[in-house]
C-alpha atoms as a PDB file:
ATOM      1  CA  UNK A   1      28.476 -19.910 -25.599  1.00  0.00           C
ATOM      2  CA  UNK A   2      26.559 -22.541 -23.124  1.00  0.00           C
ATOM      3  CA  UNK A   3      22.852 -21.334 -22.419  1.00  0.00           C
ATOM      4  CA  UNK A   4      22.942 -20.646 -18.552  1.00  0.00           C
ATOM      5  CA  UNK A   5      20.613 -23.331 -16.951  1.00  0.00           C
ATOM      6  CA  UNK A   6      18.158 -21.754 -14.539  1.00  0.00           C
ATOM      7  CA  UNK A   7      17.666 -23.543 -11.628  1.00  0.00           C
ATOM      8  CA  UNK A   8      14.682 -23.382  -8.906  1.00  0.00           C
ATOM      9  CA  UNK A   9      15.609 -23.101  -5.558  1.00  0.00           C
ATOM     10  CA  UNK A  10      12.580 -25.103  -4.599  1.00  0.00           C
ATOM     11  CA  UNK A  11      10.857 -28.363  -5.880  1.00  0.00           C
ATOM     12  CA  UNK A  12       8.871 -28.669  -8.794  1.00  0.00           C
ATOM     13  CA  UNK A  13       4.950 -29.390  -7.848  1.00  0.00           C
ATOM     14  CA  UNK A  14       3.184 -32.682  -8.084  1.00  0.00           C
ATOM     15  CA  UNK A  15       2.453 -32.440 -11.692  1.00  0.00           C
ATOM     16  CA  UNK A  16       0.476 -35.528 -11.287  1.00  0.00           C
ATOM     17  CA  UNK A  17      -1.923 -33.258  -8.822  1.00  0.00           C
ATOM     18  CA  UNK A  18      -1.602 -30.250 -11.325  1.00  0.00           C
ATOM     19  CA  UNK A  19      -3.189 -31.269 -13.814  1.00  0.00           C
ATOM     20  CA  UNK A  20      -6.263 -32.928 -11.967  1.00  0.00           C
ATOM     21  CA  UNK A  21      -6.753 -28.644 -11.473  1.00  0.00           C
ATOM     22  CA  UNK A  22      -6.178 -27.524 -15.607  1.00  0.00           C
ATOM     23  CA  UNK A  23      -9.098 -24.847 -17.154  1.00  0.00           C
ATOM     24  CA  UNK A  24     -11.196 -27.366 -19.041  1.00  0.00           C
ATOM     25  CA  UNK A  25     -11.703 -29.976 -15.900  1.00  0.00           C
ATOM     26  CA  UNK A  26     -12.391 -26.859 -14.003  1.00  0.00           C
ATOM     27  CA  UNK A  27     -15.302 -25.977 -16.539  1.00  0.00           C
ATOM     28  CA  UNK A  28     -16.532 -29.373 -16.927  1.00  0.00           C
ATOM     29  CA  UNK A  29     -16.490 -29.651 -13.138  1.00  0.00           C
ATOM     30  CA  UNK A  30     -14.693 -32.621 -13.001  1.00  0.00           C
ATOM     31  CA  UNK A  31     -11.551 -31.147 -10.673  1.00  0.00           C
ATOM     32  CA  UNK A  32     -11.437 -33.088  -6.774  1.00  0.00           C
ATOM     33  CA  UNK A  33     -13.035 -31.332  -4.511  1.00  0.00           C
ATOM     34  CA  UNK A  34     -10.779 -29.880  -1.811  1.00  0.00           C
ATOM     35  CA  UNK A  35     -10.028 -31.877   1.398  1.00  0.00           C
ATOM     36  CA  UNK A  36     -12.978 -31.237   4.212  1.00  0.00           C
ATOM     37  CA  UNK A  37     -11.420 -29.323   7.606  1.00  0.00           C
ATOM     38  CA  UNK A  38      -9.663 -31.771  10.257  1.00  0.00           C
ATOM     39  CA  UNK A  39     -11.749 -32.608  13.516  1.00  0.00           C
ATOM     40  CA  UNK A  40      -9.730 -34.024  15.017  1.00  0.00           C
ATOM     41  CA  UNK A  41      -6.490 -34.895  16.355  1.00  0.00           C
ATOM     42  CA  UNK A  42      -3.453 -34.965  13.299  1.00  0.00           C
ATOM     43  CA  UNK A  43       0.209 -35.418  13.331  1.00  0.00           C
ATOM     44  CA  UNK A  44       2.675 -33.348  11.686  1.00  0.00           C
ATOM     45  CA  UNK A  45       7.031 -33.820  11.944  1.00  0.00           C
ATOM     46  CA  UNK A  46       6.022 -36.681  14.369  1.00  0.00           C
ATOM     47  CA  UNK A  47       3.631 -34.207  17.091  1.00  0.00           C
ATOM     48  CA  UNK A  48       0.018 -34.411  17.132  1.00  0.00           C
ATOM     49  CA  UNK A  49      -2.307 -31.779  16.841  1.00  0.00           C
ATOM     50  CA  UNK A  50      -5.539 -30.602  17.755  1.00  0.00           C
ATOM     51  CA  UNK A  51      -7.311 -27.900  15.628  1.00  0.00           C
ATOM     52  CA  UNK A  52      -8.918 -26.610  18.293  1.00  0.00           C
ATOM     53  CA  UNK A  53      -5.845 -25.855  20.917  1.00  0.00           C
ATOM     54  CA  UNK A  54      -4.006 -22.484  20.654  1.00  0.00           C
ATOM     55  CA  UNK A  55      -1.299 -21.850  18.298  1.00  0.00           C
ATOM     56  CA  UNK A  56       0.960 -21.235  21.010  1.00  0.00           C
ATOM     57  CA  UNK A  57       0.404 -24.476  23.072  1.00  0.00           C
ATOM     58  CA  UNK A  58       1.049 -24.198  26.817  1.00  0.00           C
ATOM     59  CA  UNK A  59       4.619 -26.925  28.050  1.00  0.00           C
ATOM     60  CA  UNK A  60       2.137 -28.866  30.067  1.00  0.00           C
ATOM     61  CA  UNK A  61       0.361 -29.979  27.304  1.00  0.00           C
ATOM     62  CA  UNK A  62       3.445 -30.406  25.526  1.00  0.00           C
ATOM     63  CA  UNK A  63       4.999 -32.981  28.655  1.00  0.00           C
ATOM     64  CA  UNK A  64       7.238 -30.263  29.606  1.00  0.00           C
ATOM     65  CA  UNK A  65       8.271 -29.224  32.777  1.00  0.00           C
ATOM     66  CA  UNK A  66       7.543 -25.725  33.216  1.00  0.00           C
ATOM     67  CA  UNK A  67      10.750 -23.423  34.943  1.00  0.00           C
ATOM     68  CA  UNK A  68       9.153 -20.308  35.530  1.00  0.00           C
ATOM     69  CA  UNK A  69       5.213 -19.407  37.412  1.00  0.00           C
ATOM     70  CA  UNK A  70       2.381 -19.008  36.043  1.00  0.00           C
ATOM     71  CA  UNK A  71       2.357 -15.091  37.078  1.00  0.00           C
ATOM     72  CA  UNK A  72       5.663 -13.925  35.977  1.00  0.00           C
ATOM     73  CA  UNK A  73       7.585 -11.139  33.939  1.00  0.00           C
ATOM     74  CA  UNK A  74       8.878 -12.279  30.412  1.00  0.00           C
ATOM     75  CA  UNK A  75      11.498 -10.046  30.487  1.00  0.00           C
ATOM     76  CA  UNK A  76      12.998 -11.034  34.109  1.00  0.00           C
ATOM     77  CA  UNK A  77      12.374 -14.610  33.232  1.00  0.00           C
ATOM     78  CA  UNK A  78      14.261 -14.371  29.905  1.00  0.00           C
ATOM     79  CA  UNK A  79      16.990 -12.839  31.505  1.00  0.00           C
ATOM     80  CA  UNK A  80      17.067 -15.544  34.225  1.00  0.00           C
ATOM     81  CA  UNK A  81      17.150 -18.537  31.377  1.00  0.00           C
ATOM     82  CA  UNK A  82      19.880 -17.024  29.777  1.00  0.00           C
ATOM     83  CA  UNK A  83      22.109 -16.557  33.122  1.00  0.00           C
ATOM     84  CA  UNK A  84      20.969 -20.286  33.600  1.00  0.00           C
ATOM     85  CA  UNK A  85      21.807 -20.941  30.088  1.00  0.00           C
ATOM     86  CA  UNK A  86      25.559 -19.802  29.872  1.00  0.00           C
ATOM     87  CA  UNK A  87      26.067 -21.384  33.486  1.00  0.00           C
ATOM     88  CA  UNK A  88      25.012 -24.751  32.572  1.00  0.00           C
ATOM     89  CA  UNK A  89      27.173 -24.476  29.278  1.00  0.00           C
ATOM     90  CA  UNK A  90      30.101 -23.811  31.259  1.00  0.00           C
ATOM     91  CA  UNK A  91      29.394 -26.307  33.455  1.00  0.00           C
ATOM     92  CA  UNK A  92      29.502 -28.795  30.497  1.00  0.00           C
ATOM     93  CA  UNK A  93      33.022 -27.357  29.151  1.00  0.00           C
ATOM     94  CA  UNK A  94      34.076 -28.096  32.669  1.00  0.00           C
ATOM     95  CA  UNK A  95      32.576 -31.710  33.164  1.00  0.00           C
ATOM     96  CA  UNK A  96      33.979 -32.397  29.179  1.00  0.00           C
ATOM     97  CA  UNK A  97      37.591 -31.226  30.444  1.00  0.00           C
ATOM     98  CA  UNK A  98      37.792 -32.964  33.336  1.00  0.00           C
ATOM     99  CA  UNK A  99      35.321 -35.997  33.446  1.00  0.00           C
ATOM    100  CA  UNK A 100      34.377 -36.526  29.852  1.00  0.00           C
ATOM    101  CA  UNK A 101      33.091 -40.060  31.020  1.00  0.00           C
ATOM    102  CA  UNK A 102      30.689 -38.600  33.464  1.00  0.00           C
ATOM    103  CA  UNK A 103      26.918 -39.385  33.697  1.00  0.00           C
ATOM    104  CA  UNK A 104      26.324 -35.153  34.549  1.00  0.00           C
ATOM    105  CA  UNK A 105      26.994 -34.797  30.960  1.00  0.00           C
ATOM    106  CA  UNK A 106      23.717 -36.302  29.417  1.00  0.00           C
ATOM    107  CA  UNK A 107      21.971 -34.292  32.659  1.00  0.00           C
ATOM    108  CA  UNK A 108      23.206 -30.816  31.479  1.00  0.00           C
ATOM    109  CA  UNK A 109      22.746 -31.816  27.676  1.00  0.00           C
ATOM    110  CA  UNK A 110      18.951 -32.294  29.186  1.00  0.00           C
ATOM    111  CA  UNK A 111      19.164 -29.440  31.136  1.00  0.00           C
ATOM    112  CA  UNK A 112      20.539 -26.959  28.290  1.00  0.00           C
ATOM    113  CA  UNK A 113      17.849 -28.560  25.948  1.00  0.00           C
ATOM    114  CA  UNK A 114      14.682 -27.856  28.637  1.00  0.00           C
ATOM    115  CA  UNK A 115      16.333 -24.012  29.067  1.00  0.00           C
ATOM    116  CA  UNK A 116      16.484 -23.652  25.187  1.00  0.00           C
ATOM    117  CA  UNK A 117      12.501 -24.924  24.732  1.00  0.00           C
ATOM    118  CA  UNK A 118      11.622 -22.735  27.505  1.00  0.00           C
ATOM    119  CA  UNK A 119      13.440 -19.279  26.179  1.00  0.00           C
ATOM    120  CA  UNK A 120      11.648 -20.568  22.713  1.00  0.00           C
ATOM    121  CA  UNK A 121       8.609 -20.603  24.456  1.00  0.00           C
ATOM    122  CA  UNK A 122       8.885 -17.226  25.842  1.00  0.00           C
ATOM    123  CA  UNK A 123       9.741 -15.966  22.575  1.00  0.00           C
ATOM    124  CA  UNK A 124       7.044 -17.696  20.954  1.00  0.00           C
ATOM    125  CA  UNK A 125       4.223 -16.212  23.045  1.00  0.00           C
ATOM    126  CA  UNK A 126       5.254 -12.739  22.049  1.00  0.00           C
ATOM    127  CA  UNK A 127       4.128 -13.391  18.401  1.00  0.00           C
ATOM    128  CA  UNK A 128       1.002 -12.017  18.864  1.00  0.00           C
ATOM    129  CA  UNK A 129       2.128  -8.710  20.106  1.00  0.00           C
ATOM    130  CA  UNK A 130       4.346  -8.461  17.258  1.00  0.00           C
ATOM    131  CA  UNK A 131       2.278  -9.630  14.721  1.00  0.00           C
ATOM    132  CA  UNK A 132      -0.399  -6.554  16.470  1.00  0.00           C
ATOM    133  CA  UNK A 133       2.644  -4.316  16.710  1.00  0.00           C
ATOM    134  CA  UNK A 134       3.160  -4.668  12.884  1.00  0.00           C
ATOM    135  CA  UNK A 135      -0.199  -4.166  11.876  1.00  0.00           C
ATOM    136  CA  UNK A 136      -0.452  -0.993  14.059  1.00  0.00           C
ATOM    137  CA  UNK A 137       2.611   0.471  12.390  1.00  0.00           C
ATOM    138  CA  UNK A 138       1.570  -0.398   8.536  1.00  0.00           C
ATOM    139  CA  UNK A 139      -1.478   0.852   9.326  1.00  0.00           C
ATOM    140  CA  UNK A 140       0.032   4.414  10.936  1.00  0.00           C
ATOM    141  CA  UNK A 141       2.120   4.184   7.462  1.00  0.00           C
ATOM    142  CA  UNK A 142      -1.074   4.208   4.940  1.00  0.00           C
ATOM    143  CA  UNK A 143      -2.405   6.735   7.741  1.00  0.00           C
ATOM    144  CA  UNK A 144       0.383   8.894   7.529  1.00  0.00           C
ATOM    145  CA  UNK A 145       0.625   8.138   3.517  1.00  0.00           C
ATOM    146  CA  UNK A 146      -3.175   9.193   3.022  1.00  0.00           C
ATOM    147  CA  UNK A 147      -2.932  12.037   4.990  1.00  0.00           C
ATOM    148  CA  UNK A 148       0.216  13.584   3.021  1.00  0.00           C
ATOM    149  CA  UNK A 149      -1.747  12.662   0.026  1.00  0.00           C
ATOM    150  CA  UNK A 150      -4.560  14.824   1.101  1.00  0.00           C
ATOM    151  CA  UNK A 151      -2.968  17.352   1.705  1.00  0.00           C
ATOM    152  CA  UNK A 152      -0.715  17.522  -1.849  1.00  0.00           C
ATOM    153  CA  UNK A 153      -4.512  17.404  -2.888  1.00  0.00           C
ATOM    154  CA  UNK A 154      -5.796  20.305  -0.844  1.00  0.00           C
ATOM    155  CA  UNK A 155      -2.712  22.241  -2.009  1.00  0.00           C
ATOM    156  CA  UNK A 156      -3.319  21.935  -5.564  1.00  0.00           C
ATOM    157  CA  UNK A 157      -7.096  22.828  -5.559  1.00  0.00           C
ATOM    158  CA  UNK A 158      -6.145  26.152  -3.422  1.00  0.00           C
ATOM    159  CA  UNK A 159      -3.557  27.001  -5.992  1.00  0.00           C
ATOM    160  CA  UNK A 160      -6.501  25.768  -8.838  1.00  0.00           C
ATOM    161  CA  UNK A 161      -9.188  28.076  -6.773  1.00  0.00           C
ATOM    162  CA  UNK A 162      -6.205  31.215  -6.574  1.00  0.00           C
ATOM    163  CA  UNK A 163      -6.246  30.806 -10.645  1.00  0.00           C
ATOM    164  CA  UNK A 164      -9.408  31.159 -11.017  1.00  0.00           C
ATOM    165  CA  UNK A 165     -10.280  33.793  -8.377  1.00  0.00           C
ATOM    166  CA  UNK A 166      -7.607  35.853 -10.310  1.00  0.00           C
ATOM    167  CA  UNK A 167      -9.036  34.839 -13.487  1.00  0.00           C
ATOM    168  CA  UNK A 168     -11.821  36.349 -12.699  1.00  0.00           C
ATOM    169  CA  UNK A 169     -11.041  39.406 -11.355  1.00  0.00           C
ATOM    170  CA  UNK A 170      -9.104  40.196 -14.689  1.00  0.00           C
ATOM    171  CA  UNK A 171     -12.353  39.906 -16.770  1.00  0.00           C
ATOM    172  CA  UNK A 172     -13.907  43.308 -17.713  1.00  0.00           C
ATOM    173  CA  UNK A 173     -17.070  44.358 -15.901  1.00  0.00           C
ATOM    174  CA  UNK A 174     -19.821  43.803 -18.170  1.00  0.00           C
ATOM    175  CA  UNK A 175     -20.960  47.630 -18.335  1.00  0.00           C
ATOM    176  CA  UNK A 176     -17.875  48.417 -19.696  1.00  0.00           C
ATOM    177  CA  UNK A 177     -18.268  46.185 -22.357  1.00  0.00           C
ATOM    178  CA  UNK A 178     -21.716  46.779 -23.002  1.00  0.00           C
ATOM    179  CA  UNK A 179     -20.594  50.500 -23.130  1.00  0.00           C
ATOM    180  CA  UNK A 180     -17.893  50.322 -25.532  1.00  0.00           C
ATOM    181  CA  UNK A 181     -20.391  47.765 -28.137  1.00  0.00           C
ATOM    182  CA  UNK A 182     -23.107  50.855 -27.366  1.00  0.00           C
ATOM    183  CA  UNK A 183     -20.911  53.408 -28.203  1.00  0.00           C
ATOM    184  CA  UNK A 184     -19.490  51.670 -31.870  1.00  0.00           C
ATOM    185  CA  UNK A 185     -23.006  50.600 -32.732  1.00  0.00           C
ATOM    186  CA  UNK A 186     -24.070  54.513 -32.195  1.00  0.00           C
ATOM    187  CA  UNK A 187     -20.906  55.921 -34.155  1.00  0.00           C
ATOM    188  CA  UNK A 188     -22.405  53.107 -37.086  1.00  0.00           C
ATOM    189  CA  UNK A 189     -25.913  54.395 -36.724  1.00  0.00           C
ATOM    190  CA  UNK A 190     -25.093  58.429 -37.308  1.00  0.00           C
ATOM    191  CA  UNK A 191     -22.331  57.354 -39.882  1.00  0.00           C
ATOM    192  CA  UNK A 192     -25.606  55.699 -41.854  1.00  0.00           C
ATOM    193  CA  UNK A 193     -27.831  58.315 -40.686  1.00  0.00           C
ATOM    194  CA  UNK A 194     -25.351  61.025 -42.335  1.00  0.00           C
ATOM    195  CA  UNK A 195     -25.331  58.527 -45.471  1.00  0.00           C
ATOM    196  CA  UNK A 196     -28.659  58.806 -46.141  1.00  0.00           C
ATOM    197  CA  UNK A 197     -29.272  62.172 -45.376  1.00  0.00           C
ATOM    198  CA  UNK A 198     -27.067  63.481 -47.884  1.00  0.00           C
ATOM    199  CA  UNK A 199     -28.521  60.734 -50.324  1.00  0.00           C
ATOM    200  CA  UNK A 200     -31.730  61.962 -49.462  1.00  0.00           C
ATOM    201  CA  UNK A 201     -31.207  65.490 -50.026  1.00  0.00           C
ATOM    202  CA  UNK A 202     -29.697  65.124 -53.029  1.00  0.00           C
ATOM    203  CA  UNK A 203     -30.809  62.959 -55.805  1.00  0.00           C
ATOM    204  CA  UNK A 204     -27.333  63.635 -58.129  1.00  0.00           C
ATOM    205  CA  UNK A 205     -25.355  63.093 -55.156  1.00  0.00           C
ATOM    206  CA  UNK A 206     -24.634  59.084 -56.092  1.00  0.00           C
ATOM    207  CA  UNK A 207     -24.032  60.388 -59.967  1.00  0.00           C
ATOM    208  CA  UNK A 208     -21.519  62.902 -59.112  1.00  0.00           C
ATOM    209  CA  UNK A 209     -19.838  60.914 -56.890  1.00  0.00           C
ATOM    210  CA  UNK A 210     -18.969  58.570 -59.808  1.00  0.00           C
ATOM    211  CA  UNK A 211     -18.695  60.701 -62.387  1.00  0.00           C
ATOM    212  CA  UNK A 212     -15.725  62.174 -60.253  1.00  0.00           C
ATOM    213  CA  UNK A 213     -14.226  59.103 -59.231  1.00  0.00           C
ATOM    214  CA  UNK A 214     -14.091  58.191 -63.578  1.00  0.00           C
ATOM    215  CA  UNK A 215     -12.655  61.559 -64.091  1.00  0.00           C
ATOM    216  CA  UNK A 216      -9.930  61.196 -61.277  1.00  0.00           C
ATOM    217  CA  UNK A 217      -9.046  57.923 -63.066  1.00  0.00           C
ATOM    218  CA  UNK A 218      -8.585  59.690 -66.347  1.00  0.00           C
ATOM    219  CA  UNK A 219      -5.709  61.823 -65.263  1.00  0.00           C
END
């Protein structure tokens, strides 16, 4: 039977860089130092950068036209871009029916490509709500997880303090049981008391309690 061959879904690392990073060139302090912060302007997928702009980048800066105000309501404006949206896309089915040829088509390919960055846009700027939104709810979660924790907790050290509250009510008082070691310690001391009276009385008493017990063994 063929070994199954495992294969990553993503590409192995620069080993080249890895092992500039192993345990004994991290001990020896020999490993590169990491890359200092970027000050200024860098390009990434072929758009530049500044470190110091907003994540979310207003369309100006961008060199887009902007559709919508400055003062407006996403949700209206949303709405709006995608009534614009399907409009324009049926008015390039139409022009590719009738006038495949015609110069309106690279205008509404322009057009449906400015309404798609702008609904994009929209939907980027909502990010930080959600990402707040989904903090606020994992932290309601521990909250609420916590809470029902305490409370199994609370549960178990009332049922721990009921135990023991019965516990001790169950115990004897402690006259009673001084009472009852009272009264076998006197029931000892006149039993002895008795003992050596009689011994005391009378001197043959030991002699002829032995002499009976030998004759009862006789018979």
């Amino acid at each position: 039977m063929a070994e199954t061959i495992q294969v990553s879904s993503l590409p192995l690392p620069p080993m080249q860089y890895v092992n500039q990073y192993t345990d004994e060139i991290i001990r020896r302090g020999r490993a590169p130092k990491p890359p200092p912060p970027i000050q200024d302007t860098y390009h990434m997928f072929g758009n530049a950068f500044n470190p110091e702009e907003s994540i979310i980048r207003p369309l100006e800066s961008q060199g887009i036209k902007r559709l919508y105000p400055v003062h407006f309501d996403r949700r209206r404006e949303l709405k709006k871009l995608n009534q614009s949206l399907l409009a324009n896309f049926l008015d390039l089915l139409d022009l590719l029916v009738n006038c495949p040829d015609s110069p309106r088509r690279a205008e509404k390919v322009e057009d449906l490509s400015l309404l798609f960055i702008h609904i994009h846009h929209l939907l980027n700027e909502f990010r930080p709500h959600q990402a707040r939104e989904t903090l606020r709810v994992m932290m309601e979660l521990q909250k609420r997880q916590r809470i029902e924790t305490a409370n199994r907790f609370q549960k178990h050290l009332d049922k721990v303090m009921d135990i023991l509250q019965q516990a001790i009510q169950n115990l004897p008082e402690p006259m009673e049981i001084d009472s009852k070691i009272m009264v076998e310690t006197d029931l000892l001391m006149n039993q002895e008391k008795a003992d050596n009276a009689e011994s005391q009385s009378d001197p043959c008493y030991i002699l002829d309690r032995i002499m009976c017990n030998i004759v009862d063994n006789m018979q």
